[in-house]
Protein backbone atom coordinates (compact mmCIF):
# COMPACT_ATOMS: atom_id res chain seq x y z
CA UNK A 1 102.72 -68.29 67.83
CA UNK A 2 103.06 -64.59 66.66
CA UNK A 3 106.34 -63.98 64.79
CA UNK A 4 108.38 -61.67 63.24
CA UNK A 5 109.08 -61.16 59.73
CA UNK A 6 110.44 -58.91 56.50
CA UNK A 7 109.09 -57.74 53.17
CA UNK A 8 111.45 -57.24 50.09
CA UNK A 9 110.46 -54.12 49.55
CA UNK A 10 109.88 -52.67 52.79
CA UNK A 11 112.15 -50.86 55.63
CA UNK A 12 109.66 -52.72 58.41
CA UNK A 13 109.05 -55.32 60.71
CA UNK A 14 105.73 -56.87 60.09
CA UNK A 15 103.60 -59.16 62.64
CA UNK A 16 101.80 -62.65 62.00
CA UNK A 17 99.73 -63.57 64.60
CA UNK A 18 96.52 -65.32 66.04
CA UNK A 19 93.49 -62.67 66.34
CA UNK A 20 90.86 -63.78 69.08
CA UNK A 21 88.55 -65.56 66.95
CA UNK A 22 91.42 -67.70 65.51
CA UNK A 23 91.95 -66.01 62.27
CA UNK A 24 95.76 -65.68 61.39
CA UNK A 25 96.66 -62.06 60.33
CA UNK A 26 99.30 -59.89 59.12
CA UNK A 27 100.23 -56.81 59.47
CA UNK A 28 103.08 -53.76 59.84
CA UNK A 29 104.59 -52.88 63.29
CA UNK A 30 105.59 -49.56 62.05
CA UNK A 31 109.02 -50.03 63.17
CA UNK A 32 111.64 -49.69 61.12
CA UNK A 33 113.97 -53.03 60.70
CA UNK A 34 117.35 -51.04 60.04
CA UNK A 35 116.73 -49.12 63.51
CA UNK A 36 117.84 -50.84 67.09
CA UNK A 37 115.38 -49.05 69.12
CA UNK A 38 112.42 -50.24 66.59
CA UNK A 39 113.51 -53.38 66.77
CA UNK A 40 113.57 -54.00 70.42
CA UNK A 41 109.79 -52.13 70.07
CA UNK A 42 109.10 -54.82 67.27
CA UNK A 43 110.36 -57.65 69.29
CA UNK A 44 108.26 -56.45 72.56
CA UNK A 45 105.29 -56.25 70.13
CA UNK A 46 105.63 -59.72 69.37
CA UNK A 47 106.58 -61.02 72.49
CA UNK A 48 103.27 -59.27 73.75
CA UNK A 49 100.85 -60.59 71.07
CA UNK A 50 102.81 -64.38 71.63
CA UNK A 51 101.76 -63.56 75.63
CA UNK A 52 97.69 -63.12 74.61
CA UNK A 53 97.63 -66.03 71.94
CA UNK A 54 99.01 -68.66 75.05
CA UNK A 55 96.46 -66.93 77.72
CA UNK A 56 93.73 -66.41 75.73
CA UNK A 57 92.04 -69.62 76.63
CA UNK A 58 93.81 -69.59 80.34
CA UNK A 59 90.08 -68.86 82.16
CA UNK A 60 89.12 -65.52 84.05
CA UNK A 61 90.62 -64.33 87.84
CA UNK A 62 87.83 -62.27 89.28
CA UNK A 63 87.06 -60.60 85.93
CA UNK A 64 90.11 -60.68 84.61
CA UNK A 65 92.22 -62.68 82.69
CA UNK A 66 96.24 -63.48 83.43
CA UNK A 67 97.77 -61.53 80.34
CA UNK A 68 95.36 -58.53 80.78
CA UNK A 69 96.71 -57.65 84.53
CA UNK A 70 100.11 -59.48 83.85
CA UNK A 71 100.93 -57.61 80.75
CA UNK A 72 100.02 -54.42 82.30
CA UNK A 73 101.92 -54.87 85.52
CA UNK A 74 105.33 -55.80 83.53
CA UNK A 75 105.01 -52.52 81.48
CA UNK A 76 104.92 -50.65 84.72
CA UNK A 77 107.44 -52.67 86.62
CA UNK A 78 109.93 -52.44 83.49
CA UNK A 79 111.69 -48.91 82.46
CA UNK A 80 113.41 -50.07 79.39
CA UNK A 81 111.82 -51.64 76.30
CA UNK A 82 114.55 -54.93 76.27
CA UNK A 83 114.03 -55.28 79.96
CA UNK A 84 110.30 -55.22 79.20
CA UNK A 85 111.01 -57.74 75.64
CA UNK A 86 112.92 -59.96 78.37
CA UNK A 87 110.12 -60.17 81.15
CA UNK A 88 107.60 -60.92 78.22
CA UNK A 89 109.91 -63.67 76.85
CA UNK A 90 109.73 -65.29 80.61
CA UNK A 91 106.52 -64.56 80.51
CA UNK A 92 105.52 -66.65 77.72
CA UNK A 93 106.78 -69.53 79.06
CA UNK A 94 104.96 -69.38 82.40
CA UNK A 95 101.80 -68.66 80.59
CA UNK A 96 102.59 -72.15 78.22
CA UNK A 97 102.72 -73.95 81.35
CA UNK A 98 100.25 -72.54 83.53
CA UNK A 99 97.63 -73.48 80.50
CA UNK A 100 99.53 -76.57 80.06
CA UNK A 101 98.37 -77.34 84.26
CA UNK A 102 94.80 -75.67 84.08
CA UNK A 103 96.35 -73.35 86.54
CA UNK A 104 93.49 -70.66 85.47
CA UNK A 105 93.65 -68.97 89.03
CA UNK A 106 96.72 -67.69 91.67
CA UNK A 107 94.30 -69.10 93.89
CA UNK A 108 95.87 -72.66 92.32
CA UNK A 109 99.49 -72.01 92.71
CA UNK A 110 101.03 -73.53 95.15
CA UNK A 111 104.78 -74.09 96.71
CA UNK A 112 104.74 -77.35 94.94
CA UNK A 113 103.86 -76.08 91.63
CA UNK A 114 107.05 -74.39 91.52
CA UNK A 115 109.17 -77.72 92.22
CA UNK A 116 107.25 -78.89 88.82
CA UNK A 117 107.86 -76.30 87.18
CA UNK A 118 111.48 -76.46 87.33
CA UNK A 119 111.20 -80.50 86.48
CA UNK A 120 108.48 -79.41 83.57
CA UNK A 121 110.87 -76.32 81.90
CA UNK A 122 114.23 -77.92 82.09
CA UNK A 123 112.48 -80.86 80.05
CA UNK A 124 110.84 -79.50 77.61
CA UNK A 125 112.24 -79.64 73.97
CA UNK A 126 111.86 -76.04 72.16
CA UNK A 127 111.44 -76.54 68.09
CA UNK A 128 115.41 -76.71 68.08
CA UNK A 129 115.64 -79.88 70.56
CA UNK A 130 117.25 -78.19 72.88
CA UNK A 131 116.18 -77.47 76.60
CA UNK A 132 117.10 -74.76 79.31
CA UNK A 133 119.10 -75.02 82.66
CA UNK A 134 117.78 -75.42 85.68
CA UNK A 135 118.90 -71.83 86.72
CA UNK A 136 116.65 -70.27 83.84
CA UNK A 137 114.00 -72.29 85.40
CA UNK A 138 114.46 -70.99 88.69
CA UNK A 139 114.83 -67.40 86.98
CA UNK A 140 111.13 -67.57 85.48
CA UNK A 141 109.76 -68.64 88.94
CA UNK A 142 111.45 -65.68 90.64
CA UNK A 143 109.67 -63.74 88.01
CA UNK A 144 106.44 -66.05 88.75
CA UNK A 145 106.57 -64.93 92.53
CA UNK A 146 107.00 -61.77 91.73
CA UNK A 147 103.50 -61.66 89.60
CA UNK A 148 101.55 -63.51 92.71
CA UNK A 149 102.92 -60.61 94.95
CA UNK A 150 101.47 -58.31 92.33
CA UNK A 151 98.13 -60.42 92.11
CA UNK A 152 97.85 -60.68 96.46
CA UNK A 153 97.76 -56.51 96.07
CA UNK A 154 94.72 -56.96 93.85
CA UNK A 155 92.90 -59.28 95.72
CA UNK A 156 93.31 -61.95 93.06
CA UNK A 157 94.85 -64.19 95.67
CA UNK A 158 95.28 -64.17 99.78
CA UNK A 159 98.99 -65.00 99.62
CA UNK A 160 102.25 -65.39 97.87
CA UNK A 161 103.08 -69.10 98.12
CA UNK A 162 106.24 -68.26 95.84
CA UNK A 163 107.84 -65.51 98.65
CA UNK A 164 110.80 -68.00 99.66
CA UNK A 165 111.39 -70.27 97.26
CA UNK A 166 115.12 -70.90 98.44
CA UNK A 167 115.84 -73.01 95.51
CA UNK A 168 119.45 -74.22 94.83
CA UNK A 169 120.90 -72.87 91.89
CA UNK A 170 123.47 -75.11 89.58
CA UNK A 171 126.79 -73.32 89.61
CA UNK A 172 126.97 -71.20 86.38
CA UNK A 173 129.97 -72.38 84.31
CA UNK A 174 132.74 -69.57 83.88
CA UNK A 175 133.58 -68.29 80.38
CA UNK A 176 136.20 -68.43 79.33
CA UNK A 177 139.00 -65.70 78.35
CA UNK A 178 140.29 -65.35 75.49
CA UNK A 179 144.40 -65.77 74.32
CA UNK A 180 146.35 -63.65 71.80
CA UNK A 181 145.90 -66.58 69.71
CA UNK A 182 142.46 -66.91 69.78
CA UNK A 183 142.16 -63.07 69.33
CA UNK A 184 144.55 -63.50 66.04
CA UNK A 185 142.26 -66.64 64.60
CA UNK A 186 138.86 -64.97 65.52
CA UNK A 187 140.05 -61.34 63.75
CA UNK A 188 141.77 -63.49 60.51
CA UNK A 189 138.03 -65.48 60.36
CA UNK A 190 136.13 -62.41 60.44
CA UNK A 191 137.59 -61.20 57.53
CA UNK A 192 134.78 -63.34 55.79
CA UNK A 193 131.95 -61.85 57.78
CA UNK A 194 129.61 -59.14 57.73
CA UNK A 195 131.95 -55.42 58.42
CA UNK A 196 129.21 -55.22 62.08
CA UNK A 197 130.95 -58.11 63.04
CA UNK A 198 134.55 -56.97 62.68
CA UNK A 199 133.33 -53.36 64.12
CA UNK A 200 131.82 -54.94 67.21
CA UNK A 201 134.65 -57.41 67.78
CA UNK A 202 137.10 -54.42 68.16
CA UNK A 203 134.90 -51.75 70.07
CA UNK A 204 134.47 -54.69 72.82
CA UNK A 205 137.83 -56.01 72.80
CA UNK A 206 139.41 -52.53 73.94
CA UNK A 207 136.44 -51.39 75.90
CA UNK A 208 135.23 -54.71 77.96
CA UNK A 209 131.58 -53.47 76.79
CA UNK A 210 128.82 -55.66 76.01
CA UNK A 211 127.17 -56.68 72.50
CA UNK A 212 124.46 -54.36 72.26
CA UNK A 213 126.54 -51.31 73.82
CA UNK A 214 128.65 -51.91 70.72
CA UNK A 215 126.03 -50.31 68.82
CA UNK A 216 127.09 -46.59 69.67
CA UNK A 217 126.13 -43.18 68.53
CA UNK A 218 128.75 -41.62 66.26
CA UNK A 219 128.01 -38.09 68.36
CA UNK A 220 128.89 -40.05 71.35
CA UNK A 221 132.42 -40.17 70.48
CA UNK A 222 134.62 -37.09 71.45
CA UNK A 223 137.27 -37.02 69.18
CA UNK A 224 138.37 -33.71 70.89
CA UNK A 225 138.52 -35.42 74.96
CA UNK A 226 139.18 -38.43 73.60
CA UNK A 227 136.31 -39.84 75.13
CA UNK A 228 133.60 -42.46 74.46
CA UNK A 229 129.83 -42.31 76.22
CA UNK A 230 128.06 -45.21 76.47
CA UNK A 231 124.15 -43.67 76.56
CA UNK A 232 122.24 -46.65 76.89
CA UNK A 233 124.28 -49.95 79.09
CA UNK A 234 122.98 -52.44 80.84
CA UNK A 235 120.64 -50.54 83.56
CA UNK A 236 119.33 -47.60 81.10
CA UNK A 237 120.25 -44.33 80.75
CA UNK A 238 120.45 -43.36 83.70
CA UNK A 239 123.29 -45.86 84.07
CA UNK A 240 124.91 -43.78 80.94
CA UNK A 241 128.70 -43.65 81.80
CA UNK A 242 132.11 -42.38 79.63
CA UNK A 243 135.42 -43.82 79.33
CA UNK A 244 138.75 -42.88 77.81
CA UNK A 245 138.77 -43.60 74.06
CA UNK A 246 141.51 -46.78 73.54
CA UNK A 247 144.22 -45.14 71.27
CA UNK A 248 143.54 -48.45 68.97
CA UNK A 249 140.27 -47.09 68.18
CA UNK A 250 140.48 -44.31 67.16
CA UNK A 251 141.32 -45.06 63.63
CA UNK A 252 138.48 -47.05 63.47
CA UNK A 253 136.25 -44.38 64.62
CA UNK A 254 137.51 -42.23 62.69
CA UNK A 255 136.79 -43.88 59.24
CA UNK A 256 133.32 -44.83 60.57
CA UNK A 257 132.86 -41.11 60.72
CA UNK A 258 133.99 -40.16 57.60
CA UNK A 259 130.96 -42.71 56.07
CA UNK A 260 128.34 -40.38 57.92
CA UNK A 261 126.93 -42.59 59.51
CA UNK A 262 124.93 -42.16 62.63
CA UNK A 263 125.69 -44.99 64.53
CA UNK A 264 128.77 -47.52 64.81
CA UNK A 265 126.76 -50.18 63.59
CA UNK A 266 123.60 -51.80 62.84
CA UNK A 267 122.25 -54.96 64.24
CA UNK A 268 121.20 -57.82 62.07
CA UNK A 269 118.15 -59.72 63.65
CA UNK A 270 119.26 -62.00 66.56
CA UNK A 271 122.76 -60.66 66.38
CA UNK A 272 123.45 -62.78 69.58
CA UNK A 273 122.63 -65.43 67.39
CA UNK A 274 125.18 -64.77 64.55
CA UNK A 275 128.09 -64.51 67.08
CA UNK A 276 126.93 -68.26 68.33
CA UNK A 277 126.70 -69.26 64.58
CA UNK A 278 129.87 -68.28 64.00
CA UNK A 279 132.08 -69.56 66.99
CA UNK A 280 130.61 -72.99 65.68
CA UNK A 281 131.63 -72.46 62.33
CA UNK A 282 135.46 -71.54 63.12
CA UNK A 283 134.97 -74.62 65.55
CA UNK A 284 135.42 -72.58 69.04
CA UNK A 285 132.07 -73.51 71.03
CA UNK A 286 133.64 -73.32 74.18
CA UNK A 287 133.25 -69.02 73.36
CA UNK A 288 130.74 -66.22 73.52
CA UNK A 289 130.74 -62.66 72.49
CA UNK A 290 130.91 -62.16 76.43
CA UNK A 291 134.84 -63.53 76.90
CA UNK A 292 135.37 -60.43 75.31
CA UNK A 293 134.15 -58.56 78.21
CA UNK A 294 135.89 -61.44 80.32
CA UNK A 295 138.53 -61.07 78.71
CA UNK A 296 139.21 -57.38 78.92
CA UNK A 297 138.70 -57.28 82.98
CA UNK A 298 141.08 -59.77 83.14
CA UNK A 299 143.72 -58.34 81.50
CA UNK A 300 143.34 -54.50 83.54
CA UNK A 301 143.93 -56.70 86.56
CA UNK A 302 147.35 -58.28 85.15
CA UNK A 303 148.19 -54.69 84.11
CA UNK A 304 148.01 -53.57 87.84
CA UNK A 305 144.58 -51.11 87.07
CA UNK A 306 143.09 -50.91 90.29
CA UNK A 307 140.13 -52.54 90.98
CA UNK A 308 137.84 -48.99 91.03
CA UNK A 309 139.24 -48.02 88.12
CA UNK A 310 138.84 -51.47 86.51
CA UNK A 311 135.40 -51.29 87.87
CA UNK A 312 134.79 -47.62 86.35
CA UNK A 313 135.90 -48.30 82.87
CA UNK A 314 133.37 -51.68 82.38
CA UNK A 315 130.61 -50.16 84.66
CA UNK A 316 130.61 -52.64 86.88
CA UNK A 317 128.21 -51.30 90.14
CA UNK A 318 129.22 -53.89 92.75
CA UNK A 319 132.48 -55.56 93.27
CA UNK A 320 131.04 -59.04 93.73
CA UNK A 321 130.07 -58.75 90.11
CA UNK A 322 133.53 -57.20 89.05
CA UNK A 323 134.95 -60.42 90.99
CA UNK A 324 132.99 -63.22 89.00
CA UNK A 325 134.91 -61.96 86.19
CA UNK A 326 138.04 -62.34 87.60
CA UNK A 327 139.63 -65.26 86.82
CA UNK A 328 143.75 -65.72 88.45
CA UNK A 329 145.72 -68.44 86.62
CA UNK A 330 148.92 -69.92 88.30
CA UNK A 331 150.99 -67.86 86.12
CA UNK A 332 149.10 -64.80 87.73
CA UNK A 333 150.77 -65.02 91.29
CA UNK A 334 154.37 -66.83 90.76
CA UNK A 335 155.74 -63.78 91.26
CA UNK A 336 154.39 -64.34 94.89
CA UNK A 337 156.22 -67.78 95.12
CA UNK A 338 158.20 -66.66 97.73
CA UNK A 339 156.45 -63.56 99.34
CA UNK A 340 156.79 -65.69 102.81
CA UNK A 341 159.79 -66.57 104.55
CA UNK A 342 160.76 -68.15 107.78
CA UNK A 343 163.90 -68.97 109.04
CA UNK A 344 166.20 -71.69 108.38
């Protein structure tokens, strides 16, 4: 399997992978390491050479084989680079399995493919032991059906087998939102940890943003409007939106500045990773980076921000969304204990 990996001496990501004629090989991807953007690129690199290496023996549709047209069609369908890194990933794993079945042609899929799919994914043991949920399974297939509509339009089969899968999903367990207490232990145990840590731990705990938009451009910051523009969220750029800076950080911000540096911070590899490292070291499994953003949407509701303008400042598109995150305790409504009365 191709993989990432560093040099002592050297700023880059480099690639070892699987050539065609089974020689292993190493080389530079030309992207820097200390550079987000790069290192999505890097990542997408690999993902793409670990997409040829499990197709390479998958047979030939009509001329062509799966990762040539596959490949292709996901870097059209995908804008971004980490929406494209995240296809790929899926990707992968389809490919594994449809080698795995001799499934060399769409021809070959069928309805009940996908049922073992799901049975076939949700078992399988990665390197770590662990497996995946049955609603990542059904996830990949979605992304499966959408590659057979892609193949009917080239004539590489008649039809889409995968159009309706109507699969039941498991229902995805809520995380969980954090207390002032937690928030006290997590910023006293981070006092041991990398500085990114601390600085991403504060940007999302006032802002509700996500991990990666924690990563922000130092020019984005408006220390004049007191204003902060997140360029690149969830959705793109074009999904770029600004907020009102949090008067607690704006100290912060402000000595970040005076370091002249460009950015907020700068990601580790697999910071994702590192936060789920670290939850299990201060013994707190039951959290993710994301009850920060839980959290935070939780708490503009309790302080009476409307709904649209709770919706505005996390960049939430669609109020079913916005509601997921929206968790009322008992506490929430006693004050509504007695809203209704009747008479005696």
């Amino acid at each position: 399997m191709a993989s990432l990996y560093r040099k002592k001496n050297s700023p880059f990501w480099f690639i070892q992978f699987i050539d065609a004629d089974g020689t292993r090989r190493n080389r530079s991807t030309g992207f820097r390491a200390d550079n987000q953007a790069e290192t999505v690129r890097a990542r997408t690199l690999r993902a793409q050479t670990e997409a040829k290496e499990l197709n390479r023996n998958a047979g030939e549709i009509n001329g062509s084989s799966w990762d040539i047209w596959v490949t292709q069609y996901l870097e059209r369908h995908c804008e971004s680079p980490s929406t494209l890194q995240r296809y790929l990933g899926n990707w992968q794993w389809l490919a594994f399995w449809l080698q795995e079945r001799h499934l060399h042609s769409p021809r070959a899929i069928t309805y009940r493919n996908a049922l073992d799919y799901i049975e076939w994914r949700t078992t399988y043991k990665k390197r770590t032991g662990k497996t995946v949920g049955r609603n990542t399974a059904i996830m990949e297939l979605k992304m499966l059906a959408m590659i057979m509509g892609e193949a009917v339009r080239l004539g590489h089969a008649e039809a889409n087998p995968l159009v309706s899968l109507k699969l039941r999903r498991d229902k995805a367990a809520k995380k969980p939102e954090l207390t002032d207490k937690e928030v006290a232990e997590i910023r006293e145990a981070l006092k041991e940890e990398p500085e990114w840590m601390q600085i991403a731990f504060d940007i999302s705990l006032h802002t509700g943003c996500r991990l990666r938009e924690t990563h922000l451009p130092l020019a984005c910051i408006d220390f004049k409007e007191d204003k902060i523009t997140f360029p690149s969220p969830k959705g793109g750029e074009e999904r770029a939106f600004s907020v009102p800076m949090p008067t607690a950080l704006r100290s912060l911000f402000e000595r970040l500045r005076k370091t002249k540096r460009k950015f907020t911070l700068e990601f580790p590899f697999q910071p994702s990773r590192r936060w789920q490292q670290f939850f299990i070291k201060i013994k707190k499994t039951h959290l993710t980076f994301h009850c920060l953003r839980v959290t935070y949407v939780n708490r503009l509701r309790r302080a009476g921000v409307p709904r649209e303008a709770a919706m505005r400042l996390v960049n939430h598109s669609s109020e079913l969304v916005h509601q997921i995150y929206q968790q009322e305790k008992v506490e929430d409504v006693v004050q509504y204990r007695d809203a209704v009365q009747f008479p005696a």
